[in-house]
C-alpha atoms as a PDB file:
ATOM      1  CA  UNK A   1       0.000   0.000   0.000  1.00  0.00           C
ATOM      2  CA  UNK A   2       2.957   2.660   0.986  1.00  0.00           C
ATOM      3  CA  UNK A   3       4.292   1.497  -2.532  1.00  0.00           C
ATOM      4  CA  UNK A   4       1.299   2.231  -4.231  1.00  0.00           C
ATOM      5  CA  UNK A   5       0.739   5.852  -2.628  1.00  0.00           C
ATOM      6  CA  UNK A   6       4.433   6.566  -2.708  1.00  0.00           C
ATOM      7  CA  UNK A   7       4.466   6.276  -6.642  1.00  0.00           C
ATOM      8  CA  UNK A   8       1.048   7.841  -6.860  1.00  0.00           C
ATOM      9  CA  UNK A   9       1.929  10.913  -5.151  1.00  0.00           C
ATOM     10  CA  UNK A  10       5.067  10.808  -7.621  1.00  0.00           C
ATOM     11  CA  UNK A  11       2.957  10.665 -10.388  1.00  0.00           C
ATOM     12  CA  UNK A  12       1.287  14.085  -9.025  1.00  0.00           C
ATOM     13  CA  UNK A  13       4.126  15.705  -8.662  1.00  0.00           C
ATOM     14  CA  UNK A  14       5.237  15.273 -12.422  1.00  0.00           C
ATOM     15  CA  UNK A  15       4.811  18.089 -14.624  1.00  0.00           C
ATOM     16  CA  UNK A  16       1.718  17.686 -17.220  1.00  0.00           C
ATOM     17  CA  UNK A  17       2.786  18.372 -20.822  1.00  0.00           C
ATOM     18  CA  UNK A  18       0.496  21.196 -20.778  1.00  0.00           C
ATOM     19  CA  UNK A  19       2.740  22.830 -17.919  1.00  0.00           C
ATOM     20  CA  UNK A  20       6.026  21.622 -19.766  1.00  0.00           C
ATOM     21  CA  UNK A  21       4.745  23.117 -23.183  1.00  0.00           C
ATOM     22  CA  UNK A  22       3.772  26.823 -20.667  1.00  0.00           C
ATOM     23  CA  UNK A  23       6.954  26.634 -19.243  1.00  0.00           C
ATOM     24  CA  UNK A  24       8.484  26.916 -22.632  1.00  0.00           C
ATOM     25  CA  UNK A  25       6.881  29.625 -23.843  1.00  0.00           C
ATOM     26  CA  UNK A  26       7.170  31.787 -20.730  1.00  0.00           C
ATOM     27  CA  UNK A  27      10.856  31.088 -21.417  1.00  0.00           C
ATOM     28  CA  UNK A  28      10.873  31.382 -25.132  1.00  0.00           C
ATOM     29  CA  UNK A  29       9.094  35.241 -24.029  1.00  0.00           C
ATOM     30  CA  UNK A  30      11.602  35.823 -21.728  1.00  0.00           C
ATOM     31  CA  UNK A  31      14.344  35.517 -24.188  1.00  0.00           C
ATOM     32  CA  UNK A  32      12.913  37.742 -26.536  1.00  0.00           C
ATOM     33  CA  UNK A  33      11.978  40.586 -23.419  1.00  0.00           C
ATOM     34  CA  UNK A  34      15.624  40.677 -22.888  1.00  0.00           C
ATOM     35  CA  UNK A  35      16.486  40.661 -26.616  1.00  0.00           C
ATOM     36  CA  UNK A  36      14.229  43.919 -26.636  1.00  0.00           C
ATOM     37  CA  UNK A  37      16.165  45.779 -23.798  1.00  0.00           C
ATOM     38  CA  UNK A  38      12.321  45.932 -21.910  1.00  0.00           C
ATOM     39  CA  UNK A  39      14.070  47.520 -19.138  1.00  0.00           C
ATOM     40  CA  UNK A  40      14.821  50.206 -21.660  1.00  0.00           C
ATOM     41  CA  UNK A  41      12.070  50.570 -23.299  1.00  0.00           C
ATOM     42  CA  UNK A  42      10.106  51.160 -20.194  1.00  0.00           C
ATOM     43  CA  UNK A  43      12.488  54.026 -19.168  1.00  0.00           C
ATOM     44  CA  UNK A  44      12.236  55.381 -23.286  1.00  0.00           C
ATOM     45  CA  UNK A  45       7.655  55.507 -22.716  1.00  0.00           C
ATOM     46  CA  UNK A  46       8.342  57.113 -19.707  1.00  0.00           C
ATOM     47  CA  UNK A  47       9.576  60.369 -21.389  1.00  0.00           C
ATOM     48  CA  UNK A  48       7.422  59.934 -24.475  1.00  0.00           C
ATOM     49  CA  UNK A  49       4.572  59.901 -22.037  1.00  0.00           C
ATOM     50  CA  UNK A  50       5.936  63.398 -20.473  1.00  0.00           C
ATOM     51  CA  UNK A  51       6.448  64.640 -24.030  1.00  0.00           C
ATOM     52  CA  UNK A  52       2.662  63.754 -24.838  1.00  0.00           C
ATOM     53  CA  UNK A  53       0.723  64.825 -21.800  1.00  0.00           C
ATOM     54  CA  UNK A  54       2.935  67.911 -21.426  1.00  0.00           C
ATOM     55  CA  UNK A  55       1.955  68.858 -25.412  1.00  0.00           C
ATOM     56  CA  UNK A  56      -1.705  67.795 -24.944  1.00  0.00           C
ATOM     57  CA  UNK A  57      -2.112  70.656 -22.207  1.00  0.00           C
ATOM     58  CA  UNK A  58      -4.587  68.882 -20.717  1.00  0.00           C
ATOM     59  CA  UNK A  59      -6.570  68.197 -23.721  1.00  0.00           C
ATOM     60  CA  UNK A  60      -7.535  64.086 -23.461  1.00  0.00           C
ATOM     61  CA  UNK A  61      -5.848  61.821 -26.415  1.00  0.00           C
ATOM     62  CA  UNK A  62      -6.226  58.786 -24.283  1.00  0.00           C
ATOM     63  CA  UNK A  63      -6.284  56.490 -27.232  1.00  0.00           C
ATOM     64  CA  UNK A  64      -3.506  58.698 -29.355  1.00  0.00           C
ATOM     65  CA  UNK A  65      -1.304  58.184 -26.523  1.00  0.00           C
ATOM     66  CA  UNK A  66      -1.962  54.775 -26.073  1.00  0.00           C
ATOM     67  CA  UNK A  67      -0.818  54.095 -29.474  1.00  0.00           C
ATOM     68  CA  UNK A  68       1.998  56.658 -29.857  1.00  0.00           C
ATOM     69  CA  UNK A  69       3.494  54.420 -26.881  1.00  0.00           C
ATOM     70  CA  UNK A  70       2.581  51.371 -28.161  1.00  0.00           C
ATOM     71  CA  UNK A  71       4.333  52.369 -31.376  1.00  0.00           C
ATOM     72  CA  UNK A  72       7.544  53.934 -29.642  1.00  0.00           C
ATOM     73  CA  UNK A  73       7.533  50.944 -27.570  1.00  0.00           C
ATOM     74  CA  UNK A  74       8.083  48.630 -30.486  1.00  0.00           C
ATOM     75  CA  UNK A  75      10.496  50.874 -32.280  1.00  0.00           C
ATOM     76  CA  UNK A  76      12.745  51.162 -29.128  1.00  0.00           C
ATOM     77  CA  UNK A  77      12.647  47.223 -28.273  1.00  0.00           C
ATOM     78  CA  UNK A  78      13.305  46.864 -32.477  1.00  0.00           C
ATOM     79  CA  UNK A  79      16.557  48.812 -31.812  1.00  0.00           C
ATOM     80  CA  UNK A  80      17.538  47.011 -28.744  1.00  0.00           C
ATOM     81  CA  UNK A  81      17.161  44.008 -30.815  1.00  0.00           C
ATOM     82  CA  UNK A  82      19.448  44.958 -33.763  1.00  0.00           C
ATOM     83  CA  UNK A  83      21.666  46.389 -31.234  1.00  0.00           C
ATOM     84  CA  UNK A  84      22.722  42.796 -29.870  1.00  0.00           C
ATOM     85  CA  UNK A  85      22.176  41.123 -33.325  1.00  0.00           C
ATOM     86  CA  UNK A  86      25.121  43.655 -34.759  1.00  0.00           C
ATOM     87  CA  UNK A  87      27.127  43.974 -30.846  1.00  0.00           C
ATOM     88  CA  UNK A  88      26.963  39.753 -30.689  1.00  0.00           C
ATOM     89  CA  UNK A  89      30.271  39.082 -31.119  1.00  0.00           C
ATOM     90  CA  UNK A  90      31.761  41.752 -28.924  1.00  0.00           C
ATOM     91  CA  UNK A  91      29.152  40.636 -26.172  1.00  0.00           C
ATOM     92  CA  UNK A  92      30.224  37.320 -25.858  1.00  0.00           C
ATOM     93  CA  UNK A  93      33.346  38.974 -24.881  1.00  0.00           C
ATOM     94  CA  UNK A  94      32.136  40.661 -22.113  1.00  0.00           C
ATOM     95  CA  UNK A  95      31.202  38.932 -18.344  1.00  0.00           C
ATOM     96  CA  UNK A  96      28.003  40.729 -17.886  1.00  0.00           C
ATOM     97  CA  UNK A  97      26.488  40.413 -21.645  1.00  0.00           C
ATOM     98  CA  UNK A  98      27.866  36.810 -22.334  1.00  0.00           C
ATOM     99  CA  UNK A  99      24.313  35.226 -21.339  1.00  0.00           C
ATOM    100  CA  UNK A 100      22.296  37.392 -23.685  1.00  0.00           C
ATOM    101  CA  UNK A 101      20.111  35.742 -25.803  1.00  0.00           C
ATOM    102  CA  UNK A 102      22.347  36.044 -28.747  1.00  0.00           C
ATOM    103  CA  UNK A 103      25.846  35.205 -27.831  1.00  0.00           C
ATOM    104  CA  UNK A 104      24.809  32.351 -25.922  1.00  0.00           C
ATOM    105  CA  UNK A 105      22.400  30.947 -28.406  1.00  0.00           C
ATOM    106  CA  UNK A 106      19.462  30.580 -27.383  1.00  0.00           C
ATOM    107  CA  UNK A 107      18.426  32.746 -29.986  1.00  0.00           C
ATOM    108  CA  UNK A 108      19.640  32.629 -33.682  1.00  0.00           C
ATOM    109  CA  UNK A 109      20.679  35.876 -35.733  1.00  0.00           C
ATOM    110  CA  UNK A 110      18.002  35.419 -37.883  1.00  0.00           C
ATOM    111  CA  UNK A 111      15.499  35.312 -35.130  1.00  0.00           C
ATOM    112  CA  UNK A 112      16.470  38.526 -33.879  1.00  0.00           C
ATOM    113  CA  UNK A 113      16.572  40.524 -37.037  1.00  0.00           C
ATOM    114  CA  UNK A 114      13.718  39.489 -38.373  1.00  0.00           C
ATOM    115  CA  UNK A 115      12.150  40.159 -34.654  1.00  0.00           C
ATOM    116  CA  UNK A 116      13.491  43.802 -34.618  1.00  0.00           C
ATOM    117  CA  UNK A 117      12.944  44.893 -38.288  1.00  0.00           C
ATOM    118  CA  UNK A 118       9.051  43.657 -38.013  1.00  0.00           C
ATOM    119  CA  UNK A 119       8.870  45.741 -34.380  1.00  0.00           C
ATOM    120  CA  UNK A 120      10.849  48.445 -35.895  1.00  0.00           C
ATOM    121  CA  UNK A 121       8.452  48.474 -39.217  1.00  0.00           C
ATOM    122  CA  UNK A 122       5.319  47.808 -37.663  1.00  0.00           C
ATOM    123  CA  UNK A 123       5.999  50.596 -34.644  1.00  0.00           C
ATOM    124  CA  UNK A 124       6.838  53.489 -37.380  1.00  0.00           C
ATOM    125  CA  UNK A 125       3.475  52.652 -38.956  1.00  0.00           C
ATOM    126  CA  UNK A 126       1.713  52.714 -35.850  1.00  0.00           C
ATOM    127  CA  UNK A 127       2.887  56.159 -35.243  1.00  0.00           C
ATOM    128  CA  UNK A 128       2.439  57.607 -38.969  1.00  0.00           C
ATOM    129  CA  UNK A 129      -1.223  56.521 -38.345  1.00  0.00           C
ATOM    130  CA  UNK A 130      -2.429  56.715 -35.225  1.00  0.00           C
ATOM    131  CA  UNK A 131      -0.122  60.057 -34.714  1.00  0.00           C
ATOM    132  CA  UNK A 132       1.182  61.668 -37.783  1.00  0.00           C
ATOM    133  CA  UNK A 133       4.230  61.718 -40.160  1.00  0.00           C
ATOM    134  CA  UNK A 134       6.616  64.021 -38.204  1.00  0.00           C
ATOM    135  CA  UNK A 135       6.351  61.466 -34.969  1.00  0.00           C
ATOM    136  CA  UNK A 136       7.026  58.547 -37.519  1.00  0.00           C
ATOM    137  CA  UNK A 137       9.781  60.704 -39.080  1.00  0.00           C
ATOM    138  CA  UNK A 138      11.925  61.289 -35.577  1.00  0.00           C
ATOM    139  CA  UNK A 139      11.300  58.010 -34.820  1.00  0.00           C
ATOM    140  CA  UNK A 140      13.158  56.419 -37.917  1.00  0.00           C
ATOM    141  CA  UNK A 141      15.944  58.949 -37.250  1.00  0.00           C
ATOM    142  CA  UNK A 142      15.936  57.389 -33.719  1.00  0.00           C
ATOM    143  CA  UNK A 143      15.733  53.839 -34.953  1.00  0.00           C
ATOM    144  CA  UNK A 144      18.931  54.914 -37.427  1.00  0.00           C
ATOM    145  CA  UNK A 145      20.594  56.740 -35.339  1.00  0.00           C
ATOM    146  CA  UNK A 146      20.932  54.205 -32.802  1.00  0.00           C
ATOM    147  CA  UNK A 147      21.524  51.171 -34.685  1.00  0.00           C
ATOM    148  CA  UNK A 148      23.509  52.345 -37.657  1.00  0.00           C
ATOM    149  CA  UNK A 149      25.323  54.896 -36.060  1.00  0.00           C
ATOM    150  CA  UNK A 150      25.887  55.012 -32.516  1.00  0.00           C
ATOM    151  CA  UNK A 151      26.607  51.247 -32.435  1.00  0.00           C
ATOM    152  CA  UNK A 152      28.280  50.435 -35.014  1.00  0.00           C
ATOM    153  CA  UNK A 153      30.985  53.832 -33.276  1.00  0.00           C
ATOM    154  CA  UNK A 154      31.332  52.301 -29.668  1.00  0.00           C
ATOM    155  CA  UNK A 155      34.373  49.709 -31.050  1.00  0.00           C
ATOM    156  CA  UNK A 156      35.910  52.627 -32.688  1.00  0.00           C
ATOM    157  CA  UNK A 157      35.341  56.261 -30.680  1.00  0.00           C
ATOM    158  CA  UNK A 158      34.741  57.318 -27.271  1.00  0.00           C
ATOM    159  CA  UNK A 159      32.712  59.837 -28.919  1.00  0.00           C
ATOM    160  CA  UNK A 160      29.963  57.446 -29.560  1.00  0.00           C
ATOM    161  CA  UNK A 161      28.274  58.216 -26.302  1.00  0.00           C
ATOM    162  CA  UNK A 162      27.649  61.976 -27.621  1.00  0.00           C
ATOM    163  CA  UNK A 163      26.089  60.581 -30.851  1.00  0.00           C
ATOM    164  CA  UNK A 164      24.288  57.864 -28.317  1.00  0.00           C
ATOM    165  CA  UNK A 165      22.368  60.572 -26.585  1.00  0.00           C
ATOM    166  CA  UNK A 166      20.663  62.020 -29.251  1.00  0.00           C
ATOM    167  CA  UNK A 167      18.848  59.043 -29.658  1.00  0.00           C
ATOM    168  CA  UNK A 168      18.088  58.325 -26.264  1.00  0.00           C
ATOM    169  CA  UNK A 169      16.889  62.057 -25.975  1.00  0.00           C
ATOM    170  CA  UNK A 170      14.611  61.907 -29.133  1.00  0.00           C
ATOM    171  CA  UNK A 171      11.621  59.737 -27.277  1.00  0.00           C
ATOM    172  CA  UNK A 172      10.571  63.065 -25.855  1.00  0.00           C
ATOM    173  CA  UNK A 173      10.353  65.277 -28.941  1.00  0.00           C
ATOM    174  CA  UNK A 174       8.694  62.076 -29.931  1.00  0.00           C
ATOM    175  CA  UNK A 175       6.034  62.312 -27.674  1.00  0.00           C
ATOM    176  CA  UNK A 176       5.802  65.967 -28.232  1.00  0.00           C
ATOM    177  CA  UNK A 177       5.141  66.333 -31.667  1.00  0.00           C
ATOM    178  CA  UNK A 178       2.733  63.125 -31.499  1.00  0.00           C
ATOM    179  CA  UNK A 179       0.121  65.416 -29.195  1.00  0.00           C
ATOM    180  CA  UNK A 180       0.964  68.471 -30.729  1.00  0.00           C
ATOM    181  CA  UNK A 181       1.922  67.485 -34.916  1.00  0.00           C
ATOM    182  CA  UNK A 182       4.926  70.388 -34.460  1.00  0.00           C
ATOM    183  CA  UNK A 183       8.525  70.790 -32.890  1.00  0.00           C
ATOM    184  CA  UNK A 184       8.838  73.761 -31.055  1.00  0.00           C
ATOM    185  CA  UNK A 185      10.989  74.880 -28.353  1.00  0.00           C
ATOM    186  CA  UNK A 186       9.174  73.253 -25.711  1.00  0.00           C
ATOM    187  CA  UNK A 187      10.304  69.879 -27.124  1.00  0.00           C
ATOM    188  CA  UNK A 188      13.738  70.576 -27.728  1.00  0.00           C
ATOM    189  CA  UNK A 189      13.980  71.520 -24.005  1.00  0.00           C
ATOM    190  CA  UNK A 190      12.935  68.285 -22.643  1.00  0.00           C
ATOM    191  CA  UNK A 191      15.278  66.644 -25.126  1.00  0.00           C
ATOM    192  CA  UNK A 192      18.171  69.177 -24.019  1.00  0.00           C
ATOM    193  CA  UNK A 193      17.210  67.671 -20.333  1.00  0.00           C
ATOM    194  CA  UNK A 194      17.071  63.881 -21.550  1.00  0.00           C
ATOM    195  CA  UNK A 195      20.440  64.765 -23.107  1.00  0.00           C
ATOM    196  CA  UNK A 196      22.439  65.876 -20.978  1.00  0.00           C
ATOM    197  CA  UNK A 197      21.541  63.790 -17.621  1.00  0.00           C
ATOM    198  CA  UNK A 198      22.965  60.594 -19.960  1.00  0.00           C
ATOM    199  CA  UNK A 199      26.062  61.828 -20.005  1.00  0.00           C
ATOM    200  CA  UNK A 200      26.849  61.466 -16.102  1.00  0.00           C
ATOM    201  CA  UNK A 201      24.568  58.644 -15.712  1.00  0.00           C
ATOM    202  CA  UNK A 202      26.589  56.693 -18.865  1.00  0.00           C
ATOM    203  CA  UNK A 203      30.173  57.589 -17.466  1.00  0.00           C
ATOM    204  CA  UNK A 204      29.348  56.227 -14.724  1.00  0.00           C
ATOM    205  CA  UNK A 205      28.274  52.940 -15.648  1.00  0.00           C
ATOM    206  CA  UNK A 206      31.503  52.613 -18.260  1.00  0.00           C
ATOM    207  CA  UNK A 207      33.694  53.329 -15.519  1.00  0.00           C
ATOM    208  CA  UNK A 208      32.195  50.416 -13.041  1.00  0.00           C
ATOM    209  CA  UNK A 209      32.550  48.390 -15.612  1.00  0.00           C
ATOM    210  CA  UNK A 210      35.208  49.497 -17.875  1.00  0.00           C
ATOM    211  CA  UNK A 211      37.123  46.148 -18.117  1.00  0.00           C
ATOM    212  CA  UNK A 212      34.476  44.726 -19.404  1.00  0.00           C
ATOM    213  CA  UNK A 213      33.942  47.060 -22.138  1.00  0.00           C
ATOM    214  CA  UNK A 214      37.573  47.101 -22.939  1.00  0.00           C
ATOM    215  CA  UNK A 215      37.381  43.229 -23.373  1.00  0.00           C
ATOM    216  CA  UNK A 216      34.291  43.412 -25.592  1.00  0.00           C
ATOM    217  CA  UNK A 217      36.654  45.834 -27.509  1.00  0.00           C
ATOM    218  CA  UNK A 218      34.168  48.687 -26.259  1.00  0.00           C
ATOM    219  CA  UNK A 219      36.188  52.409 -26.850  1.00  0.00           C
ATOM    220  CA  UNK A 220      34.751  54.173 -24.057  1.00  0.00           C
ATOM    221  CA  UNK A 221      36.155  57.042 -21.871  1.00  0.00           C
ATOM    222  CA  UNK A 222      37.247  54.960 -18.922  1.00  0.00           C
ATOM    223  CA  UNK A 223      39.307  52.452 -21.282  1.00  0.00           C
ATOM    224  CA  UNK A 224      41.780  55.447 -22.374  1.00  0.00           C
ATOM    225  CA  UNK A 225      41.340  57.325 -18.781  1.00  0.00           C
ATOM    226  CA  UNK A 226      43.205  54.911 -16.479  1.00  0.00           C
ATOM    227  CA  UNK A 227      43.106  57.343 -13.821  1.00  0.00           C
ATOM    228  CA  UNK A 228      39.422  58.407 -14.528  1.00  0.00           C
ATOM    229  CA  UNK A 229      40.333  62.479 -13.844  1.00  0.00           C
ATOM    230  CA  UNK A 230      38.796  63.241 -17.545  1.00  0.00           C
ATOM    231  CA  UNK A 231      35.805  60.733 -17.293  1.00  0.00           C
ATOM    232  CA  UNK A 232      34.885  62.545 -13.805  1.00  0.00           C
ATOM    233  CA  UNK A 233      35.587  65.960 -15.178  1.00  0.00           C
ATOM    234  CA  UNK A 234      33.546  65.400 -18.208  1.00  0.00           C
ATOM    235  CA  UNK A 235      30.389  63.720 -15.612  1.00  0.00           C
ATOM    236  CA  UNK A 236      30.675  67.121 -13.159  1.00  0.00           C
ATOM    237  CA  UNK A 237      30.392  69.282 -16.567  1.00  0.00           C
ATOM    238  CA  UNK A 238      27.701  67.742 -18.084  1.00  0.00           C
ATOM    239  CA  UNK A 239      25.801  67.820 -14.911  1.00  0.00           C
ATOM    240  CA  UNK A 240      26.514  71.475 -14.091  1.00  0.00           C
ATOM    241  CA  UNK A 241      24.884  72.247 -17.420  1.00  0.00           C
ATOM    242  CA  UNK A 242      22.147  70.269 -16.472  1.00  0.00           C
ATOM    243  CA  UNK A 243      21.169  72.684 -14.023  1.00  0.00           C
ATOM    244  CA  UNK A 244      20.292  75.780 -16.102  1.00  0.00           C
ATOM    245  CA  UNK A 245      19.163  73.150 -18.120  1.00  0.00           C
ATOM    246  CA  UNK A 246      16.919  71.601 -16.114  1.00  0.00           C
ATOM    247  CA  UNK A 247      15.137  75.375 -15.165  1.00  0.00           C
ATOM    248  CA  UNK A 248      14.235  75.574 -18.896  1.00  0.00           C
ATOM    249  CA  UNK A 249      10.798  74.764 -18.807  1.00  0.00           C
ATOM    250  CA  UNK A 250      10.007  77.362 -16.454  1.00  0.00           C
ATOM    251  CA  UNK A 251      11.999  79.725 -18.028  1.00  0.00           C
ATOM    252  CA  UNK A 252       9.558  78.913 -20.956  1.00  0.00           C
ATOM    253  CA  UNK A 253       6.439  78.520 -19.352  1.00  0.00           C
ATOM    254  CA  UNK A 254       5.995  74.799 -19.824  1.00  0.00           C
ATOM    255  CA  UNK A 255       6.158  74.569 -15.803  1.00  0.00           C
ATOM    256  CA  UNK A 256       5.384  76.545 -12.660  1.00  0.00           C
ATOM    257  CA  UNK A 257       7.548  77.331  -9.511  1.00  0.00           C
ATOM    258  CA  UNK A 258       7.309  74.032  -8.106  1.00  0.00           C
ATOM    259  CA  UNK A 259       9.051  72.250 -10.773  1.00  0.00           C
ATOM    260  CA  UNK A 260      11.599  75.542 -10.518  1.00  0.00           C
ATOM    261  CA  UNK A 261      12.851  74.303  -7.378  1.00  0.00           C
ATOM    262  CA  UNK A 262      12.492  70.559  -7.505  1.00  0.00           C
ATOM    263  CA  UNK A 263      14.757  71.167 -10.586  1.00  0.00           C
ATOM    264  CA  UNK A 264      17.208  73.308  -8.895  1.00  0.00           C
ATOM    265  CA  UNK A 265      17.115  70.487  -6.117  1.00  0.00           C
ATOM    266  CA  UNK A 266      17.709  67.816  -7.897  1.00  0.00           C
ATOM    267  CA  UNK A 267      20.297  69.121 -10.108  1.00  0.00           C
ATOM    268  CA  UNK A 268      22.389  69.964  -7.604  1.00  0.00           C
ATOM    269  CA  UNK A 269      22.171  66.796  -6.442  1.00  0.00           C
ATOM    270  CA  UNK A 270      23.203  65.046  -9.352  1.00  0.00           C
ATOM    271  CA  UNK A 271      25.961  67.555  -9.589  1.00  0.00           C
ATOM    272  CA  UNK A 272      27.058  66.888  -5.937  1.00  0.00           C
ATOM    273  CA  UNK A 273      27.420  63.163  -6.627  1.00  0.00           C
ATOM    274  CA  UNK A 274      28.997  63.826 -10.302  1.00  0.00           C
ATOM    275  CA  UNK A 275      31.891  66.177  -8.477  1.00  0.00           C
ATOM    276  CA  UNK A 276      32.215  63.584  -5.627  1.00  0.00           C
ATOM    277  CA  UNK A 277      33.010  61.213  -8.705  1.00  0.00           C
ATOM    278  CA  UNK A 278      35.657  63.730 -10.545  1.00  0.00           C
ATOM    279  CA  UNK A 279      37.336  64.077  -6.885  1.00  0.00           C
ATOM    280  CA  UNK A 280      37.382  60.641  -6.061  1.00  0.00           C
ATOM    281  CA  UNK A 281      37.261  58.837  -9.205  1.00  0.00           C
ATOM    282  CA  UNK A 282      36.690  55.109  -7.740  1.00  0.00           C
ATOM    283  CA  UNK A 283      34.078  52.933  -7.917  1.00  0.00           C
ATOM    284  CA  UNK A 284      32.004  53.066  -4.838  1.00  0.00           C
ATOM    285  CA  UNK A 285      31.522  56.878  -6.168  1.00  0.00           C
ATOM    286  CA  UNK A 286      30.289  55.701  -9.599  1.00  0.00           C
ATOM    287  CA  UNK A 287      27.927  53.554  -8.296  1.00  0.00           C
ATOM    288  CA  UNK A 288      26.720  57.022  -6.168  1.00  0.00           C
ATOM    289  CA  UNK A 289      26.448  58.715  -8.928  1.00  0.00           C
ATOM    290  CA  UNK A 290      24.700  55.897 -11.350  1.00  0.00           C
ATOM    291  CA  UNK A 291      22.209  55.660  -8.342  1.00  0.00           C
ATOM    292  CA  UNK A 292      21.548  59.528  -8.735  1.00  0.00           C
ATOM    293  CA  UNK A 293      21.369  58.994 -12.378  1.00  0.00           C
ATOM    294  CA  UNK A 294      18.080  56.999 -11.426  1.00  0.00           C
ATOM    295  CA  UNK A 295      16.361  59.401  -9.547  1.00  0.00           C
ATOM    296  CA  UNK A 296      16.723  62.113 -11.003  1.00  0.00           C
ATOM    297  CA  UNK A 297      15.051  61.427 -14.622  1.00  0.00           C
ATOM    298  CA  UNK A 298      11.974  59.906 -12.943  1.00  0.00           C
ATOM    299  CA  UNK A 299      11.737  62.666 -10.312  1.00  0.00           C
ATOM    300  CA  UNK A 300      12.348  65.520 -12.802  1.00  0.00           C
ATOM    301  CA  UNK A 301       9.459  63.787 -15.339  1.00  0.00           C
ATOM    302  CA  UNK A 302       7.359  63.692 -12.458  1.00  0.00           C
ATOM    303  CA  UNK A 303       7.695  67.300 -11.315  1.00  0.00           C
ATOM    304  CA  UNK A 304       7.038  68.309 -14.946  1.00  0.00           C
ATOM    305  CA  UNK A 305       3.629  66.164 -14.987  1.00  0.00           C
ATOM    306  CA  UNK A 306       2.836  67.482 -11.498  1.00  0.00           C
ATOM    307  CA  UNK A 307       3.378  71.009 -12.579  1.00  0.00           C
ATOM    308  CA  UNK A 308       2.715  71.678 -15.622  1.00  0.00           C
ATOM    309  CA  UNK A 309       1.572  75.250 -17.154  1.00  0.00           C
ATOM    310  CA  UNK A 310      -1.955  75.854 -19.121  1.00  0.00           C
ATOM    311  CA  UNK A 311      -1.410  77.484 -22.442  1.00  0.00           C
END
């Protein structure tokens, strides 16, 4: 009787086929979020959703901005995908990107191009309908700018992190000109913002790990800046223009006095961390500033939602 109960319960405990077959696509999905750079993307919506509501001015586009970031969504994770088809080689180089989908092969490089052209094709026609044109336009420059020219740079200048932030600054002129159908100044100020907080946020993060990008044949700041004196110098610059920076849209009456000083706050605070990382120029003050780097683009987007100024 214990026999028969034993192998019973055994039989129980198996996995069904059903559950074997669900644990392989969960995995199979998985693979392809990482292949996307989700992570990413989710940071990229969150300024083309500032961009949008701050252009709409209150007016409600609830299904327009569901689709502009449904459409931006898909053109960012396209990007991330053609970013590790074309980086595969130099990833399987590298301790912390070895066990991406592509260099360890669990996904095959025709899998992921033909997964990031359709996202990248299918997102730009999202926008061009559901938005217009111009917000389809910026986001093929995006798409380009990223994949054809800021990646293919990062094995051969330390300059590629300048032409990097463009890109990563465009999702908010994105959002902008998909409530609005124009670029004006207002746009190009939350892109100044979005552009110049990377610069800080990426020096730190090559200087943590900037063995690793030198063995993945990465040329970034840190690899020719042993002592890291011109990566911190260049992080406390970039941040101190960050603060005017950040005051622009008050200065041009996209936002009231509280953002005024929530901006002044926090950009002295991401300066403060970015000097203590020029003066110290180790590690442990990287990782202080990378941590700023966090808060401050979510707290600043925030502010700007939380108070904005009617037209």
């Amino acid at each position: 009787m214990k026999t028969a109960v034993t192998f019973a319960q055994g039989s129980l405990a198996e996995p069904s086929a059903a559950e074997h077959a669900m644990a392989d696509v969960r995995g199979r999905l998985a693979l392809y979020a990482e292949l996307a750079k989700l992570r990413l993307v989710t940071l990229v919506l969150a300024t083309v959703a500032t961009g949008f509501v701050l252009g709409a001015r209150g007016a409600s586009h609830p299904s327009t901005l569901a689709l502009t970031l449904l459409g931006t969504g898909m053109v960012a994770a396209g990007s991330g995908a053609w970013n590790q088809y074309l980086e595969r080689d130099r990833d399987l180089l590298m301790r912390r990107t070895r066990n991406r989908p592509l260099p360890s092969g669990q996904i095959t490089s025709r899998q992921a191009v033909v997964f990031g052209t359709v996202l990248g094709v299918v997102g730009v026609a999202i926008l061009a309908v559901a938005a217009n044109l111009l917000t389809a336009a910026v986001a093929v420059l995006t798409f380009v700018l990223y994949v054809f020219v800021y990646t293919p740079l990062k094995p051969v200048t330390t300059l590629n992190t300048v032409v990097g932030a463009v890109p990563g600054a465009l999702p908010a002129v994105i959002g902008w000109s998909a409530a609005t159908g124009r670029l004006g100044i207002e746009a190009w100020a939350l892109f100044l913002i979005v552009f110049l907080w990377q610069f800080p946020h990426f020096l730190a993060i090559a200087w943590i790990y900037r063995e690793d990008y030198a063995r993945g044949g990465h040329v970034m700041l840190p690899s020719v800046d042993p002592n890291g004196v011109l990566t911190g110098r260049q992080a406390a610059g970039y941040a101190l223009a960050l603060v005017p920076a950040g005051l622009l849209p008050t200065t041009i009456h996209l936002a009231g006095s509280l953002y005024f000083v929530g901006a002044l706050l926090l950009g002295l605070y991401y300066l403060n961390h970015a000097v203590r990382f020029w003066l110290e120029a180790n590690d442990k003050a990287a990782r202080r500033l990378m941590w700023a780097s966090f808060l401050y683009l979510p707290a600043i987007l925030l502010l700007l939602l939380l108070n904005p100024l009617p037209v």
